[in-house]
N, C-alpha and C. Protein backbone atom coordinates (compact mmCIF):
# COMPACT_ATOMS: atom_id res chain seq x y z
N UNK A 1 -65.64 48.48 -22.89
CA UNK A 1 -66.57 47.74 -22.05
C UNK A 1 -66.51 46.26 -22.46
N UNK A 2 -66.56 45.58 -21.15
CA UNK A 2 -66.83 44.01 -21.39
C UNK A 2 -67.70 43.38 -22.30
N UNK A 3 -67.60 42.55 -23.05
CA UNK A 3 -68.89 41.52 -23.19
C UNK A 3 -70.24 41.34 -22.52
N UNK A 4 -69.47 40.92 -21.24
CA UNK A 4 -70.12 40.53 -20.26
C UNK A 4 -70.99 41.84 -19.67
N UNK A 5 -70.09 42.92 -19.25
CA UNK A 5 -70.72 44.20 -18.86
C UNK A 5 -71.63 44.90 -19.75
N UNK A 6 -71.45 44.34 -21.30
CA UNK A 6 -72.82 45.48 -22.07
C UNK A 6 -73.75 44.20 -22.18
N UNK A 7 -73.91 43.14 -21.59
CA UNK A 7 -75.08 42.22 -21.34
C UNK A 7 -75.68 42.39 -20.42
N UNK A 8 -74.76 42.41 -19.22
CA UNK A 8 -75.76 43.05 -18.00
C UNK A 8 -76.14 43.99 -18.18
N UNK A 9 -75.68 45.30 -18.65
CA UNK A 9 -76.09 46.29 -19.40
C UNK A 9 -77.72 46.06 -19.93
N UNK A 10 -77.44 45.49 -20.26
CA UNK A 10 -78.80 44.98 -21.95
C UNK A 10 -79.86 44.64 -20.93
N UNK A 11 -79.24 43.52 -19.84
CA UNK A 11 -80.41 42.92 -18.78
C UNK A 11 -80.91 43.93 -18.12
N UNK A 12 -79.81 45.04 -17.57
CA UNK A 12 -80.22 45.96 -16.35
C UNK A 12 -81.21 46.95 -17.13
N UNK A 13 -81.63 46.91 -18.25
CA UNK A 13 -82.40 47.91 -18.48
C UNK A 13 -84.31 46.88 -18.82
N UNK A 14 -84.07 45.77 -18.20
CA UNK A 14 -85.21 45.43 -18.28
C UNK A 14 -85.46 44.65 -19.60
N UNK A 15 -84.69 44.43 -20.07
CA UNK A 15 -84.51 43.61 -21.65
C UNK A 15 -84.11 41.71 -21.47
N UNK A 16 -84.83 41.30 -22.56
CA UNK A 16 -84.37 40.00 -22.07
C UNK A 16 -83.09 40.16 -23.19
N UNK A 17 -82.14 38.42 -23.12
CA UNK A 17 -81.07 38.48 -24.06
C UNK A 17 -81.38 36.98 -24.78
N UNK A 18 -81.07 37.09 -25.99
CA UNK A 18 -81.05 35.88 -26.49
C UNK A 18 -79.61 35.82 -27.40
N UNK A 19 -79.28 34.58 -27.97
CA UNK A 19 -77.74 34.31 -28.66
C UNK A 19 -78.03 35.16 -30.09
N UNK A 20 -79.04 35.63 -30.51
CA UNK A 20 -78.71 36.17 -31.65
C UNK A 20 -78.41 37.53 -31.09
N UNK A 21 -79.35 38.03 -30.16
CA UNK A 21 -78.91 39.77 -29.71
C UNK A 21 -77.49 39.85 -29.22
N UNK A 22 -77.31 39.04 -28.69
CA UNK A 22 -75.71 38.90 -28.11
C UNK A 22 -74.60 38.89 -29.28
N UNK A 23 -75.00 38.18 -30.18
CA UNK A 23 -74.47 37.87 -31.51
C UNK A 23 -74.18 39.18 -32.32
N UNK A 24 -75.37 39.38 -32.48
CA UNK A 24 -75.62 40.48 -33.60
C UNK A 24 -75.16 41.94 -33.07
N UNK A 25 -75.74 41.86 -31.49
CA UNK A 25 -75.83 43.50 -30.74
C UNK A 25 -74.29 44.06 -29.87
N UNK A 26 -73.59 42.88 -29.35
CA UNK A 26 -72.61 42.75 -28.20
C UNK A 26 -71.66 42.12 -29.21
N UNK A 27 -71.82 41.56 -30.56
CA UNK A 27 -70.37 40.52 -31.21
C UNK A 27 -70.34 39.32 -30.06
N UNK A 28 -71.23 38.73 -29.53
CA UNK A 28 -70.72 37.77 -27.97
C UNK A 28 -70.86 36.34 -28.87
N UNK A 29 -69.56 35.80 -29.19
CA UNK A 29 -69.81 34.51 -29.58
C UNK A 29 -70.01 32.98 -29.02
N UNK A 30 -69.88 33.13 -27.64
CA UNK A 30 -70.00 32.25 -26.95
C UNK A 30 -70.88 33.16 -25.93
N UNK A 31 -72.24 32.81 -25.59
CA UNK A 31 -72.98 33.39 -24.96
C UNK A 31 -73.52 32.73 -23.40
N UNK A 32 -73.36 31.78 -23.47
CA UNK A 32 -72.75 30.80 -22.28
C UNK A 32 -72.05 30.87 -21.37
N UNK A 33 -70.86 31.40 -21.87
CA UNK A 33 -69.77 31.45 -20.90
C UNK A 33 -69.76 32.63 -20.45
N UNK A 34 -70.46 33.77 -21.35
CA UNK A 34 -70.41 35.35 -20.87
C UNK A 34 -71.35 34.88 -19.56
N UNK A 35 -72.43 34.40 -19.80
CA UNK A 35 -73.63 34.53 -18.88
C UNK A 35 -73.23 33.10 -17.41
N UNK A 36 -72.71 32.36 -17.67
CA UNK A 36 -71.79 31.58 -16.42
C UNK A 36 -71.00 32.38 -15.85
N UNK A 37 -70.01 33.64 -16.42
CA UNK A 37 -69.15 34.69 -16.08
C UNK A 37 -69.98 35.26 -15.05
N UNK A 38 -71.22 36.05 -15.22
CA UNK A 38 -72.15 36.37 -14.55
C UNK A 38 -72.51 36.35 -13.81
N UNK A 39 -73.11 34.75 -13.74
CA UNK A 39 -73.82 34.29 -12.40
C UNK A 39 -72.81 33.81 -11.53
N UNK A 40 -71.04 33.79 -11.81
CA UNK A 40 -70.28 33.43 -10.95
C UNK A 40 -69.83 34.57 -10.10
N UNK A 41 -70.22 35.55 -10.98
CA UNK A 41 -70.23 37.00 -9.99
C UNK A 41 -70.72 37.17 -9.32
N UNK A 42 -72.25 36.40 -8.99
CA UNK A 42 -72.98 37.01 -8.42
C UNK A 42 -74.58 37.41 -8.73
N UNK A 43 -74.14 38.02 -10.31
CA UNK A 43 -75.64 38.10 -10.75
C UNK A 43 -76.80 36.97 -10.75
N UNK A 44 -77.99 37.42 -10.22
CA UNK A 44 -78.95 36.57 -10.46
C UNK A 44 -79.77 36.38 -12.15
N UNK A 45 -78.63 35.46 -12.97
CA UNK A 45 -79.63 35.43 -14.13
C UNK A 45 -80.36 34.22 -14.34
N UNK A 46 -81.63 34.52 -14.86
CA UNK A 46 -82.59 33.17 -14.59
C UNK A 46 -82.89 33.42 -16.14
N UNK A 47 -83.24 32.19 -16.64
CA UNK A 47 -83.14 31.30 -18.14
C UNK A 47 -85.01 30.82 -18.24
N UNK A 48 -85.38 31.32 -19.10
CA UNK A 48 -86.78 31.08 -19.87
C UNK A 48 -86.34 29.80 -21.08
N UNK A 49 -86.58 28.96 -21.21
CA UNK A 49 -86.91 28.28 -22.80
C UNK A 49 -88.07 29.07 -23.57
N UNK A 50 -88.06 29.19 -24.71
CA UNK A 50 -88.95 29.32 -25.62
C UNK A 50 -89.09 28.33 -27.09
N UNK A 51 -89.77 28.67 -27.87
CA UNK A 51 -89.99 28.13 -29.06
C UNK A 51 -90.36 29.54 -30.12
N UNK A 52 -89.94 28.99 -31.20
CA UNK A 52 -89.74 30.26 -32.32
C UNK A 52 -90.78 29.48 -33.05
N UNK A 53 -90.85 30.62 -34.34
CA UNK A 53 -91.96 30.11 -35.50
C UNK A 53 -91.80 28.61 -35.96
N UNK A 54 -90.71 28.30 -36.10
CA UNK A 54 -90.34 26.64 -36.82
C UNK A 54 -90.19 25.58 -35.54
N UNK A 55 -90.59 26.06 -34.60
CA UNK A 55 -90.88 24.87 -33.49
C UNK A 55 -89.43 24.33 -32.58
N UNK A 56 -88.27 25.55 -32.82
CA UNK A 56 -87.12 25.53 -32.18
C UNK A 56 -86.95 26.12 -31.16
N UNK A 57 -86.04 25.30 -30.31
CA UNK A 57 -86.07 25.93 -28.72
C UNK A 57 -84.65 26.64 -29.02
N UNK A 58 -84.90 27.60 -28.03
CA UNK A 58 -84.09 28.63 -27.55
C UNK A 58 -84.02 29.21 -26.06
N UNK A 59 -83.13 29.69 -25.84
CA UNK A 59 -83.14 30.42 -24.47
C UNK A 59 -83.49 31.59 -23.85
N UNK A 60 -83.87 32.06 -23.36
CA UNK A 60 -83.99 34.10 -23.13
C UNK A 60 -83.39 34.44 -21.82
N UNK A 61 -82.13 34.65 -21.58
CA UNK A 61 -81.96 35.66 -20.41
C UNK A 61 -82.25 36.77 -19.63
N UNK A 62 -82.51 36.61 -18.71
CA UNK A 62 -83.06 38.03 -17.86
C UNK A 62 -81.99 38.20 -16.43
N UNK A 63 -82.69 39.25 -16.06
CA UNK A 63 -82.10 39.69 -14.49
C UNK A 63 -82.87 39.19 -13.53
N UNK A 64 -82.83 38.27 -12.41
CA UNK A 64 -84.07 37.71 -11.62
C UNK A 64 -84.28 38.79 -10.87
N UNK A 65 -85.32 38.75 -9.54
CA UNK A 65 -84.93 39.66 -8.40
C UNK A 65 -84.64 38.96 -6.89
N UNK A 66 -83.65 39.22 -6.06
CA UNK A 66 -82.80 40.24 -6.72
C UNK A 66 -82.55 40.08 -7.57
N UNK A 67 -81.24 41.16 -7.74
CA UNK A 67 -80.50 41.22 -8.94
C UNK A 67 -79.11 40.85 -8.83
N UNK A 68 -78.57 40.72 -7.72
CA UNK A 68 -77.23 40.43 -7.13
C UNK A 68 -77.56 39.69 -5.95
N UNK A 69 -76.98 38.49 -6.40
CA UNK A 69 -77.26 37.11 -5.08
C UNK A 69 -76.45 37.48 -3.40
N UNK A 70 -76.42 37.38 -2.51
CA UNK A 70 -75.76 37.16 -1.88
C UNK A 70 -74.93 35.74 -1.61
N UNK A 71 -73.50 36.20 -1.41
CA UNK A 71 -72.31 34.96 -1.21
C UNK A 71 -72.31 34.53 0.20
């Protein structure tokens, strides 16, 4: 299985994704380009900012709805 396919994976079950789960869960070292891969497919993924305990931003991926854009 893809990179890319056990992320959507990860999304399609209602999970958000961030670069460490991708990191740690998928080996995805460039998590960017998996998730540009994505949305050039088609998928609708929409991007949260957050902030962690030490006041650092980060990203969280999800599945929007839909879930597959129309072309």
């Amino acid at each position: 299985m893809s990179q890319s396919t056990e992320m959507l994976s990860h999304m399609k079950r209602g999970k958000r994704l961030t670069r460490l789960i991708a990191l740690y869960e998928y080996r995805v070292q460039n998590i960017t380009a998996r998730i540009r891969d994505l949305r050039q497919a088609g998928w609708n993924i929409k991007t949260d900012k957050k902030r962690d305990a030490h006041n650092a931003i980060y990203a969280e991926y999800y599945l929007g709805k839909p879930h597959k854009l129309a072309n």
